[in-house]
Protein backbone atom coordinates (compact mmCIF):
# COMPACT_ATOMS: atom_id res chain seq x y z
CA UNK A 1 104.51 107.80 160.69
CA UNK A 2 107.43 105.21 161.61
CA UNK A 3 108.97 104.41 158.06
CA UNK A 4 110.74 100.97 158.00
CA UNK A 5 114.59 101.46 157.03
CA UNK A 6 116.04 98.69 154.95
CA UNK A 7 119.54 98.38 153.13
CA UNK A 8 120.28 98.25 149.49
CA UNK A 9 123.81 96.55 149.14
CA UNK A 10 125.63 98.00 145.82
CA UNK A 11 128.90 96.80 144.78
CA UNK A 12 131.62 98.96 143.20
CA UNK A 13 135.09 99.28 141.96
CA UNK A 14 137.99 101.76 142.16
CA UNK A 15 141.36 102.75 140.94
CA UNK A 16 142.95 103.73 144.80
CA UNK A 17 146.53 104.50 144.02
CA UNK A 18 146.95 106.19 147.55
CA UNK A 19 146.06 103.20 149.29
CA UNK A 20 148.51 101.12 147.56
CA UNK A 21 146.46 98.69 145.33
CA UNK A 22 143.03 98.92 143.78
CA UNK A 23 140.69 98.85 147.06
CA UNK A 24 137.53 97.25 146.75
CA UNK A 25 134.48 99.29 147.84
CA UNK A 26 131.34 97.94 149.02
CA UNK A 27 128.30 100.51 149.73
CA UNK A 28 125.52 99.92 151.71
CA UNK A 29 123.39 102.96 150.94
CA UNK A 30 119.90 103.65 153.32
CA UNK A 31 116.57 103.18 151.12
CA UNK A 32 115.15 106.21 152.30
CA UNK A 33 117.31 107.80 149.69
CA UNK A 34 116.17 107.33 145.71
CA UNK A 35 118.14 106.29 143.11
CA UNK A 36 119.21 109.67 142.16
CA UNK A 37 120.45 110.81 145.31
CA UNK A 38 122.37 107.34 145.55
CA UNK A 39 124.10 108.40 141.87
CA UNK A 40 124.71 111.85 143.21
CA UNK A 41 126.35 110.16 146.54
CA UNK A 42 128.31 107.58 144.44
CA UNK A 43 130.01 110.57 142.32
CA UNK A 44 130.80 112.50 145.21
CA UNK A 45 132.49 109.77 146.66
CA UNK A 46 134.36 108.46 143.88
CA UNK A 47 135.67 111.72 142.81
CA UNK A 48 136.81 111.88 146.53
CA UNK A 49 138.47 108.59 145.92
CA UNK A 50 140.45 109.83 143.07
CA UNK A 51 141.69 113.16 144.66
CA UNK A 52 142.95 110.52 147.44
CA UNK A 53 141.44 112.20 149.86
CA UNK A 54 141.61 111.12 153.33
CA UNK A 55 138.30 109.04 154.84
CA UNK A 56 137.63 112.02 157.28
CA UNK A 57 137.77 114.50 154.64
CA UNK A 58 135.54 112.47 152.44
CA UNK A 59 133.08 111.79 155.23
CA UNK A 60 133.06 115.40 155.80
CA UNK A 61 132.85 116.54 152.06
CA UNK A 62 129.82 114.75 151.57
CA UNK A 63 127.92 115.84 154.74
CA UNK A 64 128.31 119.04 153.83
CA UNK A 65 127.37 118.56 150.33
CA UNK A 66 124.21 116.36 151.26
CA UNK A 67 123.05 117.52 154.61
CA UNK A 68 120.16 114.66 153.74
CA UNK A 69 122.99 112.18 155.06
CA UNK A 70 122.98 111.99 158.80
CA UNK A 71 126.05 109.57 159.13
CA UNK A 72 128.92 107.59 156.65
CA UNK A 73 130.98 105.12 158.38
CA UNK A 74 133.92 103.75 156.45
CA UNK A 75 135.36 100.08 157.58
CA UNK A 76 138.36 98.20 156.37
CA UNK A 77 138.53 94.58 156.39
CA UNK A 78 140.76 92.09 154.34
CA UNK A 79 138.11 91.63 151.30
CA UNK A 80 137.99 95.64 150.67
CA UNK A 81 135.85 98.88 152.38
CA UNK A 82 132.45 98.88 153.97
CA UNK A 83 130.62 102.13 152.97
CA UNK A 84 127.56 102.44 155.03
CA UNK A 85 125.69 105.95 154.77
CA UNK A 86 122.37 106.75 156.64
CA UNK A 87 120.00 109.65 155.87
CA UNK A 88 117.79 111.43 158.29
CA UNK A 89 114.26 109.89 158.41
CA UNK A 90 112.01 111.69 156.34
CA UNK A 91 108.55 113.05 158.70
CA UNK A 92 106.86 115.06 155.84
CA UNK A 93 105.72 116.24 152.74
CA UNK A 94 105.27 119.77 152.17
CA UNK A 95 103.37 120.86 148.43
CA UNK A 96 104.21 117.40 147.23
CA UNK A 97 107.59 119.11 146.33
CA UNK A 98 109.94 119.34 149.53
CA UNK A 99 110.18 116.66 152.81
CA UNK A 100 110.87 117.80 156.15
CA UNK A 101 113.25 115.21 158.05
CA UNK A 102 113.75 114.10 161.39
CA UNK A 103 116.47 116.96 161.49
CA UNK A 104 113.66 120.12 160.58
CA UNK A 105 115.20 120.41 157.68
CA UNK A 106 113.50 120.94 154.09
CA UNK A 107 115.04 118.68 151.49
CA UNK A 108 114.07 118.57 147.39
CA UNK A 109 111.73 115.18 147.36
CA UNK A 110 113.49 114.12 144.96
CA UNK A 111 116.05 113.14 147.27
CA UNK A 112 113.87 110.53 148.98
CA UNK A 113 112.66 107.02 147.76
CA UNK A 114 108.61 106.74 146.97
CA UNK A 115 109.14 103.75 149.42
CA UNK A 116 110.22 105.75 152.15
CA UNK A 117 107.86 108.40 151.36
CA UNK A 118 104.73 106.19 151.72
CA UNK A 119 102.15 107.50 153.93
CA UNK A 120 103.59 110.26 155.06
CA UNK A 121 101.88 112.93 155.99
CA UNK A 122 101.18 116.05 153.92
CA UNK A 123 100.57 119.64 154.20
CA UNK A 124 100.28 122.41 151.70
CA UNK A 125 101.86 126.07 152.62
CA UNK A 126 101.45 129.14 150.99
CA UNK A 127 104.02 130.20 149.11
CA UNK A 128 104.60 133.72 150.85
CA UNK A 129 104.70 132.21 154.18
CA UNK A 130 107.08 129.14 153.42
CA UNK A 131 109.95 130.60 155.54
CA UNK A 132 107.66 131.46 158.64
CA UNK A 133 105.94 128.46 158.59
CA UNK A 134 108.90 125.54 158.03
CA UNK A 135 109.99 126.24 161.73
CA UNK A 136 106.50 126.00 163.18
CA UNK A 137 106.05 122.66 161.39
CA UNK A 138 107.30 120.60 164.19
CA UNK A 139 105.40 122.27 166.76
CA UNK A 140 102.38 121.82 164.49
CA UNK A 141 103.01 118.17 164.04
CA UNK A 142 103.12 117.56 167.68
CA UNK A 143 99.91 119.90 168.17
CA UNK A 144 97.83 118.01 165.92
CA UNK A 145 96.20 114.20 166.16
CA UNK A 146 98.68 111.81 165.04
CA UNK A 147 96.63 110.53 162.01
CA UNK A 148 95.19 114.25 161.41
CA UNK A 149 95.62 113.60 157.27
CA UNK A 150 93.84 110.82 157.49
CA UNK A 151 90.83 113.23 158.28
CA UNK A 152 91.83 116.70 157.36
CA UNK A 153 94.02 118.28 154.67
CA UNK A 154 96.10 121.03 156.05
CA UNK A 155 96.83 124.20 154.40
CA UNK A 156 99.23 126.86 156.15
CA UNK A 157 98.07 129.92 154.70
CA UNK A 158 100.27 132.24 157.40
CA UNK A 159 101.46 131.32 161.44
CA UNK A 160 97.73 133.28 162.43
CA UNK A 161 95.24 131.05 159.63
CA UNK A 162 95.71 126.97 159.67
CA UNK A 163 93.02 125.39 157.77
CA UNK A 164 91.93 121.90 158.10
CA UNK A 165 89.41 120.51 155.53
CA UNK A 166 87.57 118.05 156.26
CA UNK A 167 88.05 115.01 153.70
CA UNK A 168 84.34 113.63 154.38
CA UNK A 169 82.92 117.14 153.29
CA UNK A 170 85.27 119.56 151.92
CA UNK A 171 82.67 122.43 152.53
CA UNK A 172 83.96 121.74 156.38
CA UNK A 173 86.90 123.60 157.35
CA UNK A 174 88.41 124.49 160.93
CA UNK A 175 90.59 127.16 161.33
CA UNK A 176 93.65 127.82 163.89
CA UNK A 177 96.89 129.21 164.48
CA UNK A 178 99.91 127.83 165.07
CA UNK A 179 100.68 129.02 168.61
CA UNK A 180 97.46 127.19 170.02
CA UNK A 181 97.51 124.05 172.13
CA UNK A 182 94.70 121.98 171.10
CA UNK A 183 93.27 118.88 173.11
CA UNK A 184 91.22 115.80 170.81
CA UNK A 185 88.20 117.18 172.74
CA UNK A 186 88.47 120.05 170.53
CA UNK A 187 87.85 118.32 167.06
CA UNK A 188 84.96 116.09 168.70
CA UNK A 189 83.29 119.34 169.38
CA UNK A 190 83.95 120.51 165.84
CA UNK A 191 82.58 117.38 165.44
CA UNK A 192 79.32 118.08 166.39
CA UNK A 193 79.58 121.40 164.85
CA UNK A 194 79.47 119.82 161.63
CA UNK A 195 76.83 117.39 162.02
CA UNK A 196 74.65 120.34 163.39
CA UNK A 197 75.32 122.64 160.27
CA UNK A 198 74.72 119.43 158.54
CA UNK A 199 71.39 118.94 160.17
CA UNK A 200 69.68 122.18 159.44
CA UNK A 201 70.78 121.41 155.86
CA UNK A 202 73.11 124.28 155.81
CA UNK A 203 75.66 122.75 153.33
CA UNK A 204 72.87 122.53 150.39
CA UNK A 205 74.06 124.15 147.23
CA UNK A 206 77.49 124.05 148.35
CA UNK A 207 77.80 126.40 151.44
CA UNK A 208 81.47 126.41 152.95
CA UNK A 209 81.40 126.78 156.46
CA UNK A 210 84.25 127.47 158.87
CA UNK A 211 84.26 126.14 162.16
CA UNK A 212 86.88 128.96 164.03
CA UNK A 213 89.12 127.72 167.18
CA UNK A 214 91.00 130.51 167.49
CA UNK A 215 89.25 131.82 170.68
CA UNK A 216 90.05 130.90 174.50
CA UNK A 217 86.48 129.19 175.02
CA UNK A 218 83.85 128.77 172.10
CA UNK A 219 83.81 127.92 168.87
CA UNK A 220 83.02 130.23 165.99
CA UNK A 221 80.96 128.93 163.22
CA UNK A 222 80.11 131.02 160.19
CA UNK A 223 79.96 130.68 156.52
CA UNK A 224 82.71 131.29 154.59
């Protein structure tokens, strides 16, 4: 899930009465953040600029307005300004809409580059339940195998129902909730579960089956 960060070094121009001549402003923006975002930033900034605001009041203008950045830094050498802004690390994509950052916050996607978005993992929440379920999404990412989409999609229907569908056979789902603490052991025996359904020929005509974790010691498997 480790997303390389690299630097995107944009040159630009203003008018900075307040600092006594025209100051020369160099940005080096983080690549997580797309090229919209960047736009956004750079207006922010320059309007900033031309208010003369002071650097701490800029800094702070802009982390308010884009919580997304997680740090500016403004350095003055004899050539001009050194803008460098970092944005919290995006961890996940949530309906293919929002992205949930190292911070557990829930940012637009828009706000993100595809680069940095690549291969992240993805869940899908139910609309109802998007405020209950955002601040169990940490806890659920640590719960869960670290390349669990590469074998199940998730959908959070409510903190009590977490479905996992298998991607192998989507007539395969296991259910649990969001409080549990589940071991690897668990999904080998789910495993097995599904090869056994699979062996009586119990998926023909396109049975769904569920295999249920949601107990202390068994598992309960029943179709859906």
């Amino acid at each position: 899930m480790c997303v390389g960060i690299f630097f995107l070094l944009v040159c630009m121009r203003w008018n900075c009465s307040a600092r006594g001549k025209n100051e020369s402003f160099s940005f080096v923006i983080d690549a997580a953040l797309s090229t919209d975002c960047y736009s956004a930033l750079n207006h922010e900034f320059s309007a900033s600029v031309q208010k003369n605001s002071a650097d701490a009041d800029i800094i702070t203008s802009i982390k308010k307005t884009f919580s997304v950045v997680k740090s500016i830094s403004i350095a003055y050498c004899p050539s001009g300004a050194l803008v460098k802004i970092v944005a919290h690390k995006p961890v996940l994509i949530v309906n293919d809409l929002f992205v949930m950052a190292d911070n557990n916050e829930l940012f637009a996607r828009s706000f993100f580059s595809d680069y940095s978005l690549a291969g992240l993992p993805c869940v899908s929440v139910a609309q109802e339940s998007m405020s209950e379920i955002i601040c169990l999404l940490p806890d659920l990412l640590r719960t869960l195998p670290e390349d669990f989409t590469v074998t199940y999609d998730v959908y959070c229907i409510d903190k009590n129902c977490i479905k996992l569908t298998d991607k192998n056979n989507s007539q395969f789902t296991i259910i649990f909730s969001a409080d549990q603490s589940i071991s690897e052991s668990i999904f080998a025996h789910c495993e097995k579960v599904k090869k056994n359904i699979m062996g009586q020929g119990s998926f023909d005509k396109g049975a769904l089956w569920a295999a249920d974790i949601r107990f202390a010691n068994y598992i309960v498997a029943y179709k859906v």
